[in-house]
C-alpha atoms as a PDB file:
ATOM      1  CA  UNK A   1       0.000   0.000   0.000  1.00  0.00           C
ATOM      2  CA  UNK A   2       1.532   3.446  -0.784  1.00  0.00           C
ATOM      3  CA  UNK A   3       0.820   6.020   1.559  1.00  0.00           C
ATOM      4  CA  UNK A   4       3.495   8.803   0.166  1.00  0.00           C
ATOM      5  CA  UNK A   5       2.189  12.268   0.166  1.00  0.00           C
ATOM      6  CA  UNK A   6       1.507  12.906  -4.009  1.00  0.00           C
ATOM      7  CA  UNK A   7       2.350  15.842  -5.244  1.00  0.00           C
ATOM      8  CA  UNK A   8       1.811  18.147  -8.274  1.00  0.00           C
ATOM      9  CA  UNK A   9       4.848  20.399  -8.882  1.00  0.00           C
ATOM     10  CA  UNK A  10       4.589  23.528 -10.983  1.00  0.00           C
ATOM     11  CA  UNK A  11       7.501  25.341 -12.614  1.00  0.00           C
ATOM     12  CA  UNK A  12       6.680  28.793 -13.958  1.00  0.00           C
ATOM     13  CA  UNK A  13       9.187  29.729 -16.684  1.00  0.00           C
ATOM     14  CA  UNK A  14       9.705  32.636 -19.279  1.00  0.00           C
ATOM     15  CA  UNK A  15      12.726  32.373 -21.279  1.00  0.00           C
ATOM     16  CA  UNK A  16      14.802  30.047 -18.515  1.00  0.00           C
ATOM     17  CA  UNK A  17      16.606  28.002 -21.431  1.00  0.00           C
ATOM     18  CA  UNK A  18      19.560  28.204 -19.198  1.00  0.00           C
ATOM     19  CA  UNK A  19      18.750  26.972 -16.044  1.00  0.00           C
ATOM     20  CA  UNK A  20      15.315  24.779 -16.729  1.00  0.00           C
ATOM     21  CA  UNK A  21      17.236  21.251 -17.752  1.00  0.00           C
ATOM     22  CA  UNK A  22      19.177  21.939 -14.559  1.00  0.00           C
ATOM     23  CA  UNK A  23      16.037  22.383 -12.448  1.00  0.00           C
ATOM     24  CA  UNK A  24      14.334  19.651 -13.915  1.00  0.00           C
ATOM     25  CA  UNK A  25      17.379  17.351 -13.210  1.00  0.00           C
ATOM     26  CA  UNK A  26      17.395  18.717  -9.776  1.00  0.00           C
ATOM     27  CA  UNK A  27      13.978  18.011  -8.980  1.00  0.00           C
ATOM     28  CA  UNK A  28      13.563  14.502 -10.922  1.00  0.00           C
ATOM     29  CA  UNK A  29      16.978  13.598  -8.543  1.00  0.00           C
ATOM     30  CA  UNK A  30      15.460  14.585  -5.404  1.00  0.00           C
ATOM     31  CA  UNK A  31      15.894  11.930  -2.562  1.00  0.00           C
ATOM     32  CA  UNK A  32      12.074  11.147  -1.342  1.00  0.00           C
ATOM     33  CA  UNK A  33      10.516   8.992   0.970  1.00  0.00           C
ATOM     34  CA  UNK A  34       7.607   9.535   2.279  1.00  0.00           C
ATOM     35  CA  UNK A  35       6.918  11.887  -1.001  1.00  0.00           C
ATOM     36  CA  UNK A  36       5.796  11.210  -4.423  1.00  0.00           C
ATOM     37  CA  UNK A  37       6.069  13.535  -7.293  1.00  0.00           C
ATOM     38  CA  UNK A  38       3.248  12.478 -10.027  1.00  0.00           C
ATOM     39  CA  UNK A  39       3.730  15.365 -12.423  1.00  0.00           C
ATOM     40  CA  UNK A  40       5.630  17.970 -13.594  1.00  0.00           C
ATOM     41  CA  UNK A  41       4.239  20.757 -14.902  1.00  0.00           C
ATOM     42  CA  UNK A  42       5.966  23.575 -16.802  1.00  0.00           C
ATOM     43  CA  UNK A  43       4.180  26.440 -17.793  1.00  0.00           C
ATOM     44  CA  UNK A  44       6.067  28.544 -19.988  1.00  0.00           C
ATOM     45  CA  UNK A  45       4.793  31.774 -20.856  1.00  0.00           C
ATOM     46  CA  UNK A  46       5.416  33.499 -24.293  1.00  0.00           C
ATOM     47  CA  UNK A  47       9.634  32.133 -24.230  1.00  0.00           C
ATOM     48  CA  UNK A  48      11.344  33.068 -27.052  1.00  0.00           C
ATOM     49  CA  UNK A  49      14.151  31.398 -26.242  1.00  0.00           C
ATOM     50  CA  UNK A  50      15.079  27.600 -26.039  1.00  0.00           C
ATOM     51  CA  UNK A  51      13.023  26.820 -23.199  1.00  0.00           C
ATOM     52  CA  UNK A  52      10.572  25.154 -24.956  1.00  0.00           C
ATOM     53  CA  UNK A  53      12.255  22.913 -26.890  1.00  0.00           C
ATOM     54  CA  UNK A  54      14.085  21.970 -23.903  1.00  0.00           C
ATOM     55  CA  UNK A  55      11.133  20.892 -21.902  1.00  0.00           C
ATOM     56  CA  UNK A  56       9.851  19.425 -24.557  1.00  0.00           C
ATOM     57  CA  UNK A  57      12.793  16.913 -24.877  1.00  0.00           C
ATOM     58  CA  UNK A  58      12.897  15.772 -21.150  1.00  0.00           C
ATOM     59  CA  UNK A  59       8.656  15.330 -21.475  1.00  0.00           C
ATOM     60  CA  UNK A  60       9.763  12.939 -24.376  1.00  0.00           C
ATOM     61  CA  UNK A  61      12.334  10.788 -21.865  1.00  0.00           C
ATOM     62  CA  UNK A  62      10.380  11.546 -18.926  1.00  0.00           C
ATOM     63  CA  UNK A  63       5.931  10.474 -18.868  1.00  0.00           C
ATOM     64  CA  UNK A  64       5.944  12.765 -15.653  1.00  0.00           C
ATOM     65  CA  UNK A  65       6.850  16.162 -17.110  1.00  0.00           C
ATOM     66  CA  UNK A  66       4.235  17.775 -19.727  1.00  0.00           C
ATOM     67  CA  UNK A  67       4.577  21.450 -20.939  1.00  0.00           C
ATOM     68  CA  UNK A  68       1.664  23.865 -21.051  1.00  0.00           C
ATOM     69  CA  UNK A  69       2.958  26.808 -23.233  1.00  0.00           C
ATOM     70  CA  UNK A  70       0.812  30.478 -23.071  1.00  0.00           C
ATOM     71  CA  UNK A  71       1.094  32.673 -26.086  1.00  0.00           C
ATOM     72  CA  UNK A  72       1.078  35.821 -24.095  1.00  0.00           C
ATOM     73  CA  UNK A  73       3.047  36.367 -21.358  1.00  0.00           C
ATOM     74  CA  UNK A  74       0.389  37.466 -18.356  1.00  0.00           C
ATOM     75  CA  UNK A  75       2.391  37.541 -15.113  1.00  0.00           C
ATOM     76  CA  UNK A  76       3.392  34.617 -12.944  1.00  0.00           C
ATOM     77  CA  UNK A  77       0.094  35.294 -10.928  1.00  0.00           C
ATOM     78  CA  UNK A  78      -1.994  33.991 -14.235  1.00  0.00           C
ATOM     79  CA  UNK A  79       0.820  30.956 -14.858  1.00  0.00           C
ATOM     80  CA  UNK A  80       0.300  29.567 -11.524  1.00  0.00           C
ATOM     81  CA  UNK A  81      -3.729  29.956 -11.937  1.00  0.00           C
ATOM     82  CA  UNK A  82      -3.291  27.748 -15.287  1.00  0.00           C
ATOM     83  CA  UNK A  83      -0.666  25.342 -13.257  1.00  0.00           C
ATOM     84  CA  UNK A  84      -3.609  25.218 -10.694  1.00  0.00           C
ATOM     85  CA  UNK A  85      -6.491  24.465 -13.195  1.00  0.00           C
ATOM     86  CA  UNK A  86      -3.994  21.505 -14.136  1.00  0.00           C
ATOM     87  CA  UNK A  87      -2.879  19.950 -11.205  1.00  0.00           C
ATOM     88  CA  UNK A  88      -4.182  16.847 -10.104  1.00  0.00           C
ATOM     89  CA  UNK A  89      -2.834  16.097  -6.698  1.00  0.00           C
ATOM     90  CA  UNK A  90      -3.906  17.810  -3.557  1.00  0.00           C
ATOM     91  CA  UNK A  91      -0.217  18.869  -2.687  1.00  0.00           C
ATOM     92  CA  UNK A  92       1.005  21.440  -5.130  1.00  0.00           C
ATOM     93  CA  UNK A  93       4.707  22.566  -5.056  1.00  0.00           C
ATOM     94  CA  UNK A  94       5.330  25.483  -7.370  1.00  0.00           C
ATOM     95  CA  UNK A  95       8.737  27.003  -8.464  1.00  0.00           C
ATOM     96  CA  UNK A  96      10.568  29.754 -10.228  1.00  0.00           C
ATOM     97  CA  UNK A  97      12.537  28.892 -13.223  1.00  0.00           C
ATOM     98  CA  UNK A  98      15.749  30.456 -12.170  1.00  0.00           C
ATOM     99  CA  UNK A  99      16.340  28.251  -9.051  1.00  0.00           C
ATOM    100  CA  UNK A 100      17.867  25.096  -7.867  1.00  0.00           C
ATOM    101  CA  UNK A 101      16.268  23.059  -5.021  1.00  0.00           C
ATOM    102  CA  UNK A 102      19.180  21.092  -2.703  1.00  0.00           C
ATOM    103  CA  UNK A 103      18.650  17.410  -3.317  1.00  0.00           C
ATOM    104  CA  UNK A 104      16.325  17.061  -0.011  1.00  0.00           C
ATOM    105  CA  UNK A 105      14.375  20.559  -0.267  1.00  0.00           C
ATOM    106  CA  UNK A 106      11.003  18.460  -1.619  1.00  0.00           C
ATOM    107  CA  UNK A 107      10.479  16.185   0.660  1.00  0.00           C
ATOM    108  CA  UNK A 108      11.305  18.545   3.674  1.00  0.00           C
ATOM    109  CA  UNK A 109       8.843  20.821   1.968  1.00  0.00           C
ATOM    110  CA  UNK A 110       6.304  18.495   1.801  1.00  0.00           C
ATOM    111  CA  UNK A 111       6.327  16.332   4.901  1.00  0.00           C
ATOM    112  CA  UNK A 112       5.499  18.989   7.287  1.00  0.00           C
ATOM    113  CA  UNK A 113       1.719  17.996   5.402  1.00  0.00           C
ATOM    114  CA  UNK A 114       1.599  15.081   7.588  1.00  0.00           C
ATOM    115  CA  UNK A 115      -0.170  18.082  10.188  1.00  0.00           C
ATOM    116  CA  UNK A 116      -3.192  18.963   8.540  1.00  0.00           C
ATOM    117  CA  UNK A 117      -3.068  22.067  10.068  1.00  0.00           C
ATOM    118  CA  UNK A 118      -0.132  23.103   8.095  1.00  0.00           C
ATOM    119  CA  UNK A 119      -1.204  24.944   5.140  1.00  0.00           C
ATOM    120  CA  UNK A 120       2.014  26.028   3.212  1.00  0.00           C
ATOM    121  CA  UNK A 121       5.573  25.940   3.628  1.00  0.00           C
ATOM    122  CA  UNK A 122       8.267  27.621   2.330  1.00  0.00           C
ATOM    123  CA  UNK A 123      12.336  27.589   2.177  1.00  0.00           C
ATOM    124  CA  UNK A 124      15.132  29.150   2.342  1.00  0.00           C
ATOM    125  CA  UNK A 125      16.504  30.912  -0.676  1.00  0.00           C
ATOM    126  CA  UNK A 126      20.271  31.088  -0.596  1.00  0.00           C
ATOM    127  CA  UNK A 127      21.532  33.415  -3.354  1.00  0.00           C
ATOM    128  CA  UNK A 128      25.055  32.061  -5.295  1.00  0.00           C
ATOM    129  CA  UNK A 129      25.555  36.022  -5.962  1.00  0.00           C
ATOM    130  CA  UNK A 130      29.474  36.541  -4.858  1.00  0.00           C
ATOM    131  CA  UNK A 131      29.296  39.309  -1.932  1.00  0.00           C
ATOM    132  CA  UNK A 132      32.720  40.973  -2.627  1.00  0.00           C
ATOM    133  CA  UNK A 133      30.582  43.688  -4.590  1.00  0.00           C
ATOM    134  CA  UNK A 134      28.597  46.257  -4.005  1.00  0.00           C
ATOM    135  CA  UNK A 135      25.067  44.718  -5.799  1.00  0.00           C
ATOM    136  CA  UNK A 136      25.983  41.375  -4.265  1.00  0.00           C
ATOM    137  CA  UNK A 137      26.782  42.281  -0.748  1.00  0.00           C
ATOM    138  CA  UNK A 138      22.852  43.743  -0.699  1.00  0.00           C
ATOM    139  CA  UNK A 139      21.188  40.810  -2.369  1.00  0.00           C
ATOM    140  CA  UNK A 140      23.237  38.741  -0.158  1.00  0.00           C
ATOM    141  CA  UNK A 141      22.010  41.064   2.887  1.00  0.00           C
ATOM    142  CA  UNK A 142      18.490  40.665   1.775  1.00  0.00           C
ATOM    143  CA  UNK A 143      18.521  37.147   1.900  1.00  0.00           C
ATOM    144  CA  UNK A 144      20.007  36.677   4.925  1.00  0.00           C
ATOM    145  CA  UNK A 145      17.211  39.296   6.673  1.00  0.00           C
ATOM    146  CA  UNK A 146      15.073  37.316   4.944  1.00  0.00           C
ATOM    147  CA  UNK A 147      15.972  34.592   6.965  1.00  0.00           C
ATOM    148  CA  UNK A 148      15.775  36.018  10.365  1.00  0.00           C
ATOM    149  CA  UNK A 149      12.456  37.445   9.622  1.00  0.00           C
ATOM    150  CA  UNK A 150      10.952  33.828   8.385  1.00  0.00           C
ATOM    151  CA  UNK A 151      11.787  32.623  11.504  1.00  0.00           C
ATOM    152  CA  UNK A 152       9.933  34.630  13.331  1.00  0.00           C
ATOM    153  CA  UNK A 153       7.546  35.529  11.269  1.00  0.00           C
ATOM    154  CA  UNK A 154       7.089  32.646   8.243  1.00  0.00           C
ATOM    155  CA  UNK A 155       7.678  34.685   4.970  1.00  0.00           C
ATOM    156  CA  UNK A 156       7.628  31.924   1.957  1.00  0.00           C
ATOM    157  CA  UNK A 157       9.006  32.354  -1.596  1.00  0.00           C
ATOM    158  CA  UNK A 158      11.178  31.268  -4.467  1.00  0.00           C
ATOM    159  CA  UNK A 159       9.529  28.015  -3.937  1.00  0.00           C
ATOM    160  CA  UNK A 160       6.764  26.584  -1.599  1.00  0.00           C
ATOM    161  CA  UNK A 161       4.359  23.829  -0.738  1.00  0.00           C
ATOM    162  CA  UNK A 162       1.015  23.740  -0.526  1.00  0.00           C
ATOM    163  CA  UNK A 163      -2.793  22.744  -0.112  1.00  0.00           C
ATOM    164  CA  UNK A 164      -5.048  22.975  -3.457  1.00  0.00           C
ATOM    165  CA  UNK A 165      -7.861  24.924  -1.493  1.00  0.00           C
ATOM    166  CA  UNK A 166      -8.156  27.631  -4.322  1.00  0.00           C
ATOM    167  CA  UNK A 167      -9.205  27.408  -7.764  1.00  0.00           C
ATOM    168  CA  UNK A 168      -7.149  30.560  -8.925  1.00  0.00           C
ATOM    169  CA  UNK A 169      -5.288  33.305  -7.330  1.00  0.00           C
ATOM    170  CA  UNK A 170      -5.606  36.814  -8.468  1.00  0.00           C
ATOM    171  CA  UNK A 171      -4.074  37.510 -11.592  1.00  0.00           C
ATOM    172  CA  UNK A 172      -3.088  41.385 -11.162  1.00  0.00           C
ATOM    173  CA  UNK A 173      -1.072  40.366  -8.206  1.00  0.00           C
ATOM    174  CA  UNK A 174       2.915  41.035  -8.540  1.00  0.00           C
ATOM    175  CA  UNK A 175       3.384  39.058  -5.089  1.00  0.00           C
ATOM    176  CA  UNK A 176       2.388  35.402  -6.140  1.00  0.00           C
ATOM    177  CA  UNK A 177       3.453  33.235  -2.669  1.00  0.00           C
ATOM    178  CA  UNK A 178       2.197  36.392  -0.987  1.00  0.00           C
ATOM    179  CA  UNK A 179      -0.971  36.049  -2.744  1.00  0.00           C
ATOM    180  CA  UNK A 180      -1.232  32.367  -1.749  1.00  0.00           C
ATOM    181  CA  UNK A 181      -0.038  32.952   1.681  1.00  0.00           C
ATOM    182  CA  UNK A 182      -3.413  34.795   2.254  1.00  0.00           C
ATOM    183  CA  UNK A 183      -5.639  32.325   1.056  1.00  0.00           C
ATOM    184  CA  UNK A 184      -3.933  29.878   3.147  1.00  0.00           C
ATOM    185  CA  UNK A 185      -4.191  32.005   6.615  1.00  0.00           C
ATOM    186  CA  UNK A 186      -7.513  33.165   5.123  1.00  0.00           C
ATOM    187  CA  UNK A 187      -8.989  29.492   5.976  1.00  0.00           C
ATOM    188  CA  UNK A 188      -7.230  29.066   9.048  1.00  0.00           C
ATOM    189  CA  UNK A 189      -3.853  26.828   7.571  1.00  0.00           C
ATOM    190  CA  UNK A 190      -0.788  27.848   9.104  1.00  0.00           C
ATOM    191  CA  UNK A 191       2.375  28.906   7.464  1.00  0.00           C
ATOM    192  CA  UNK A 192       5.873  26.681   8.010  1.00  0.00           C
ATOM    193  CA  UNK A 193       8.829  28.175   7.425  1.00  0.00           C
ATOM    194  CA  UNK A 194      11.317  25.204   6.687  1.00  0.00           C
ATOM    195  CA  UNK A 195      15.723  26.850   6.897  1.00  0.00           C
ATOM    196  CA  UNK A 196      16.656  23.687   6.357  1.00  0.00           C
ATOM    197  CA  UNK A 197      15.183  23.260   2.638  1.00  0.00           C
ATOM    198  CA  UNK A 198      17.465  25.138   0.608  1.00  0.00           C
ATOM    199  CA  UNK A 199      17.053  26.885  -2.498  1.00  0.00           C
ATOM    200  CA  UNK A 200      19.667  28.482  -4.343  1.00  0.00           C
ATOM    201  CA  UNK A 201      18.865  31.441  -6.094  1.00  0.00           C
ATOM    202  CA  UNK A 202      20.567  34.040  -8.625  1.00  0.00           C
ATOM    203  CA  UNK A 203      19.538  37.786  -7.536  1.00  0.00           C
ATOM    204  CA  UNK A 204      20.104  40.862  -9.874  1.00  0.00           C
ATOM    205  CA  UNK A 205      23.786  41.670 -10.776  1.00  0.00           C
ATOM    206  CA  UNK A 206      22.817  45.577 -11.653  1.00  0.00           C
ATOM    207  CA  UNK A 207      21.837  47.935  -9.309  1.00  0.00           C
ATOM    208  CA  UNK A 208      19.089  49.035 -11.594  1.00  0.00           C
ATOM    209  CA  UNK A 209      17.209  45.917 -11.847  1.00  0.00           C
ATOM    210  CA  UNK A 210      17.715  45.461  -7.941  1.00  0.00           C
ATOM    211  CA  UNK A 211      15.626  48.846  -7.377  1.00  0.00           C
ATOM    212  CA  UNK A 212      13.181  47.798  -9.865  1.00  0.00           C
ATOM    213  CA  UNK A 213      12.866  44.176  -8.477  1.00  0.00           C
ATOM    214  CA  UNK A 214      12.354  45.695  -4.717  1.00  0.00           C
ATOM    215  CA  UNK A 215      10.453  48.472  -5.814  1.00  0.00           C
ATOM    216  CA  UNK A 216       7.589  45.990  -7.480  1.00  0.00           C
ATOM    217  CA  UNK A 217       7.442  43.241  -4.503  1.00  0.00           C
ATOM    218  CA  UNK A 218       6.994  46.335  -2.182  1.00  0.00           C
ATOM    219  CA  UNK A 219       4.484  47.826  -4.762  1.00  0.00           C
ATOM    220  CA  UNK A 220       2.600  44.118  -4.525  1.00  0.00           C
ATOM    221  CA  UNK A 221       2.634  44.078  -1.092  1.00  0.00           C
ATOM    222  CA  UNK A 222       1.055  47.620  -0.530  1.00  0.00           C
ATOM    223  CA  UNK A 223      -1.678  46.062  -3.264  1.00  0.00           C
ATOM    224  CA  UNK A 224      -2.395  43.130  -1.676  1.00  0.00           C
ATOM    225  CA  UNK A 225      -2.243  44.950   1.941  1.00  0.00           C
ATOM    226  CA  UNK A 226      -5.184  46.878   0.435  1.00  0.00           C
END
């Protein structure tokens, strides 16, 4: 009899040709045991790029992965609401493109489901940026008071866990986990903040796109506050 916890896992993309193979060889490598991982979804949105093709090729080698491809690109907020009309498990895992999960982050994502009142979880993103420069040193920062803030207060992104108790999410949100995160507390799930599943991350390498990048989460935040 298998009792593993299945799960649905959702991997938002837009032009990711090079990092996708790698996080699709992370997560079909990714040492489970009480968790099962029926499907993986990849939604790509409007890629111009090789990402396509490259899905494409492990969904050939692989019955588990499929590829759902959007010809507009609509926001992450409206790829996760087509990820979610998808899904068929009750445990969905959704991801970034641009990360890479450690080889355990899945299953100590998921397990904390064993509780049913745990609603979501969510890791820790560890950025590979170098902090000998200026840009670095603050994404690096960010991260790390990131960190010390999820433990006291569980903040979840890059990648998390979580019960399908939603149909759809809204779609002019720019703060997707955020988004999901009040749904979740909305119905009385709690949040689980998990350090020990890692995810590595790349942050911005120009100051510019660091502004813009902080500038929209706080912009989403102030949205969904309201």
């Amino acid at each position: 009899m298998n009792n593993k916890l299945k799960c649905s896992v959702g991997i938002l993309i837009h032009n990711e040709a090079e990092n996708i193979g790698k996080l699709l060889d992370a997560i079909l490598s990714q040492r489970l045991q009480g968790v099962e991982i029926t499907e993986i979804i990849v939604v790509s949105s409007a890629s111009t790029d090789k990402s396509d093709s490259i899905v494409r090729d492990y969904a050939e080698r692989e019955p588990k992965v499929s590829l759902i491809t959007e010809p507009e690109r609509r926001g992450k907020s409206a790829a996760i609401n087509t990820f979610l009309s998808a899904a068929k498990e009750n445990f969905l895992l959704i991801s970034s493109g641009d990360v890479i999960p450690a080889e355990d982050t899945l299953e100590k994502l998921l397990s904390p489901f064993s509780d049913e009142s745990v609603g979501m979880t969510g890791g820790r993103p560890l950025p590979v940026n170098k902090s000998d420069n200026f840009v670095g040193y603050w994404v690096n920062l960010q991260w790390n008071l990131h960190h010390r803030v999820a433990l006291k207060s569980p903040k979840l992104g890059e990648m998390v866990a979580f019960r399908k108790i939603m149909n759809s999410i809204p779609e002019d949100s720019a703060v997707d986990e955020a988004s999901i995160e009040a749904i979740i507390t909305e119905n009385n799930l709690k949040l689980l903040y998990v350090p020990d599943a890692i995810i590595y991350n790349k942050g911005p390498e120009k100051i510019c796109d660091f502004i813009k990048q902080r500038r929209r989460i706080a912009a989403g935040h102030f949205w969904l506050q309201k």
